[in-house]
C-alpha atoms as a PDB file:
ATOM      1  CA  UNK A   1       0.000   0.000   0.000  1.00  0.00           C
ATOM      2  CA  UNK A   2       1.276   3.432  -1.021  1.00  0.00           C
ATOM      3  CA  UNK A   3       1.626   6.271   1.734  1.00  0.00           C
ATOM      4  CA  UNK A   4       2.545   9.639   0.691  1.00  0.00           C
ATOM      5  CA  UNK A   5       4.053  11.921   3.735  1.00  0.00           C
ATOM      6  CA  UNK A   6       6.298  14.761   3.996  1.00  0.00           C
ATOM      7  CA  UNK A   7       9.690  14.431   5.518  1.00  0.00           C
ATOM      8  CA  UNK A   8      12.847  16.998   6.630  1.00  0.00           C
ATOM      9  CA  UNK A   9      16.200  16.342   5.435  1.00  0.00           C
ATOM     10  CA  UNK A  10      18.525  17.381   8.460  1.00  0.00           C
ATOM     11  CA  UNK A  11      21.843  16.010   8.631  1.00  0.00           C
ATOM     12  CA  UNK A  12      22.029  12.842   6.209  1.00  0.00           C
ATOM     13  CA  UNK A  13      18.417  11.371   7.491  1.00  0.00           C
ATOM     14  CA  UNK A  14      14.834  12.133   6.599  1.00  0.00           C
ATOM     15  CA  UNK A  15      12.359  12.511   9.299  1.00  0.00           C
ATOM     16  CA  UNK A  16       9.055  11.965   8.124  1.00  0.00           C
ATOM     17  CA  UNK A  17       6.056  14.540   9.658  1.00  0.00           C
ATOM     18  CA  UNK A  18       3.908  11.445  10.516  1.00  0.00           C
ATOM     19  CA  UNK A  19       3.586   8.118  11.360  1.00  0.00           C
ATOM     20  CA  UNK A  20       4.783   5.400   9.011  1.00  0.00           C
ATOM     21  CA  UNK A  21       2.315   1.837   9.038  1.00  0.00           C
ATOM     22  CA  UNK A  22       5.605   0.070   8.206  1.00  0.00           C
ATOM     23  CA  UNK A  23       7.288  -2.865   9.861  1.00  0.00           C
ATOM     24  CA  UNK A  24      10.517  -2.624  11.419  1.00  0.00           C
ATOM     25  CA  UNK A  25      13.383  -2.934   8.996  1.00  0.00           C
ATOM     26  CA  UNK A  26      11.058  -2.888   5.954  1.00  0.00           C
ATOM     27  CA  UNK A  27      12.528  -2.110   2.304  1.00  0.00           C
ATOM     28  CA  UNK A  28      11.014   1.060   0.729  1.00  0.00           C
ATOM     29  CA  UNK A  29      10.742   2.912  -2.298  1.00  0.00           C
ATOM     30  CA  UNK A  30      11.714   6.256  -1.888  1.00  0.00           C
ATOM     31  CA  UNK A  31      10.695   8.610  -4.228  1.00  0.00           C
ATOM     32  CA  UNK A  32      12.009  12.526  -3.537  1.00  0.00           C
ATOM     33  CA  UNK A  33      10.677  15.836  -4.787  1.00  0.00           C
ATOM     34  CA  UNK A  34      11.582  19.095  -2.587  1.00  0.00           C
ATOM     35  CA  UNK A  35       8.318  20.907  -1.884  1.00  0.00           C
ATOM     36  CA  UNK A  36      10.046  24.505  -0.626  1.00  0.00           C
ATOM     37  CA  UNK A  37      12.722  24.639  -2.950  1.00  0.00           C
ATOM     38  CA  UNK A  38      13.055  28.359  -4.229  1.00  0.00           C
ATOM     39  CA  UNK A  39      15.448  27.665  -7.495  1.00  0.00           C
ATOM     40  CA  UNK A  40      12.333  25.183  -8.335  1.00  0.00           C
ATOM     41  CA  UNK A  41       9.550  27.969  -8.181  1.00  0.00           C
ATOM     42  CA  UNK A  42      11.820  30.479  -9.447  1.00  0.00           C
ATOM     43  CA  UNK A  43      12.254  28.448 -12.556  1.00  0.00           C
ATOM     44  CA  UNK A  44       8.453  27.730 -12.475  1.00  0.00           C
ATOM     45  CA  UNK A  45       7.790  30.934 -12.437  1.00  0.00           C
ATOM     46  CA  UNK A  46       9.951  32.136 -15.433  1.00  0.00           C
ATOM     47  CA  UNK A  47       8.187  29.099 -17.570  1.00  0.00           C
ATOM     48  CA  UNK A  48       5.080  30.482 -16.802  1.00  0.00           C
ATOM     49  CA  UNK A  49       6.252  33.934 -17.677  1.00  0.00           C
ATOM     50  CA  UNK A  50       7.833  32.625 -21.102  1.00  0.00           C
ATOM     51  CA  UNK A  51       4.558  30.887 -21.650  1.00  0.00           C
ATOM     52  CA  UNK A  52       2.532  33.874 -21.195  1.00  0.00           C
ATOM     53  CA  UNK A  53       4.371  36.342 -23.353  1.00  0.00           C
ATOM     54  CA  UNK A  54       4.467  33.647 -25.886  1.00  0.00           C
ATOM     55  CA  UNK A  55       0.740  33.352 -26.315  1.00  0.00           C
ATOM     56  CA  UNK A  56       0.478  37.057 -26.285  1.00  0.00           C
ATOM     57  CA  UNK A  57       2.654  37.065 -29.001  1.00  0.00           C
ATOM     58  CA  UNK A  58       0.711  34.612 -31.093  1.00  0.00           C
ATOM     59  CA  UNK A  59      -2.388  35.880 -33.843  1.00  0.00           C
ATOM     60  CA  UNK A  60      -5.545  34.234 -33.191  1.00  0.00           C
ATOM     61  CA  UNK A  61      -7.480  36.419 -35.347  1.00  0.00           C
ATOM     62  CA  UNK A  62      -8.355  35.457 -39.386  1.00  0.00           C
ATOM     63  CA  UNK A  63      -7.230  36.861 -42.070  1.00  0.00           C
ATOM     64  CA  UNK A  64     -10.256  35.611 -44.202  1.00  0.00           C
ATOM     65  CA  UNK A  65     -13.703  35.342 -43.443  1.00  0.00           C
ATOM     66  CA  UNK A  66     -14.285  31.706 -42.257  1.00  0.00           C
ATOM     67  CA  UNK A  67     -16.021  29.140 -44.947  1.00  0.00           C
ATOM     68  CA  UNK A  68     -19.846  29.358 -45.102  1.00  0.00           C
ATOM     69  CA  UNK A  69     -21.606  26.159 -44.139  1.00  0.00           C
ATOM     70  CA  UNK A  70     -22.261  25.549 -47.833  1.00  0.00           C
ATOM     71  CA  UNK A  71     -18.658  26.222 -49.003  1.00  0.00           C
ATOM     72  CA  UNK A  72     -17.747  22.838 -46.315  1.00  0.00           C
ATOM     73  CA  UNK A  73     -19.997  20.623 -47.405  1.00  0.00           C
ATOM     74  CA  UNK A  74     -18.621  21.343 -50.690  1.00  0.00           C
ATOM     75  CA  UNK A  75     -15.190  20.209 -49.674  1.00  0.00           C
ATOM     76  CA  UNK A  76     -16.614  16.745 -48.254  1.00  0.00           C
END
């Protein structure tokens, strides 16, 4: 059975916040992603800047009138 927890890094060992239903000396999978990291929501944050001035950048607007329904069916 999964468990998902948060833990503290201090000094070589992680300390998890709560109670683990584990037996003693039981192999885990560990799977770490930092959850206060500042580089990481720096670099989030420039994405999302790039992102933004990228799709105000783009044309979403015609340059034709769109097909009538008529002119479609045509294609088809």
């Amino acid at each position: 059975m999964a468990q998902v927890t948060e833990a503290i890094f201090t000094h070589g060992i992680l300390k998890p916040e709560g109670n683990l239903a584990l037996r003693e000396a039981q192999r885990v999978r560990l799977i770490i992603e930092p959850i206060d990291d500042e580089t990481e929501s720096g670099d989030r944050q420039a994405a999302f800047d790039r992102l933004r001035s990228g799709i105000a950048a783009m044309d979403f607007f015609l340059r034709e009138p769109l097909p009538s329904r008529d002119a479609l069916h045509d294609r088809a």
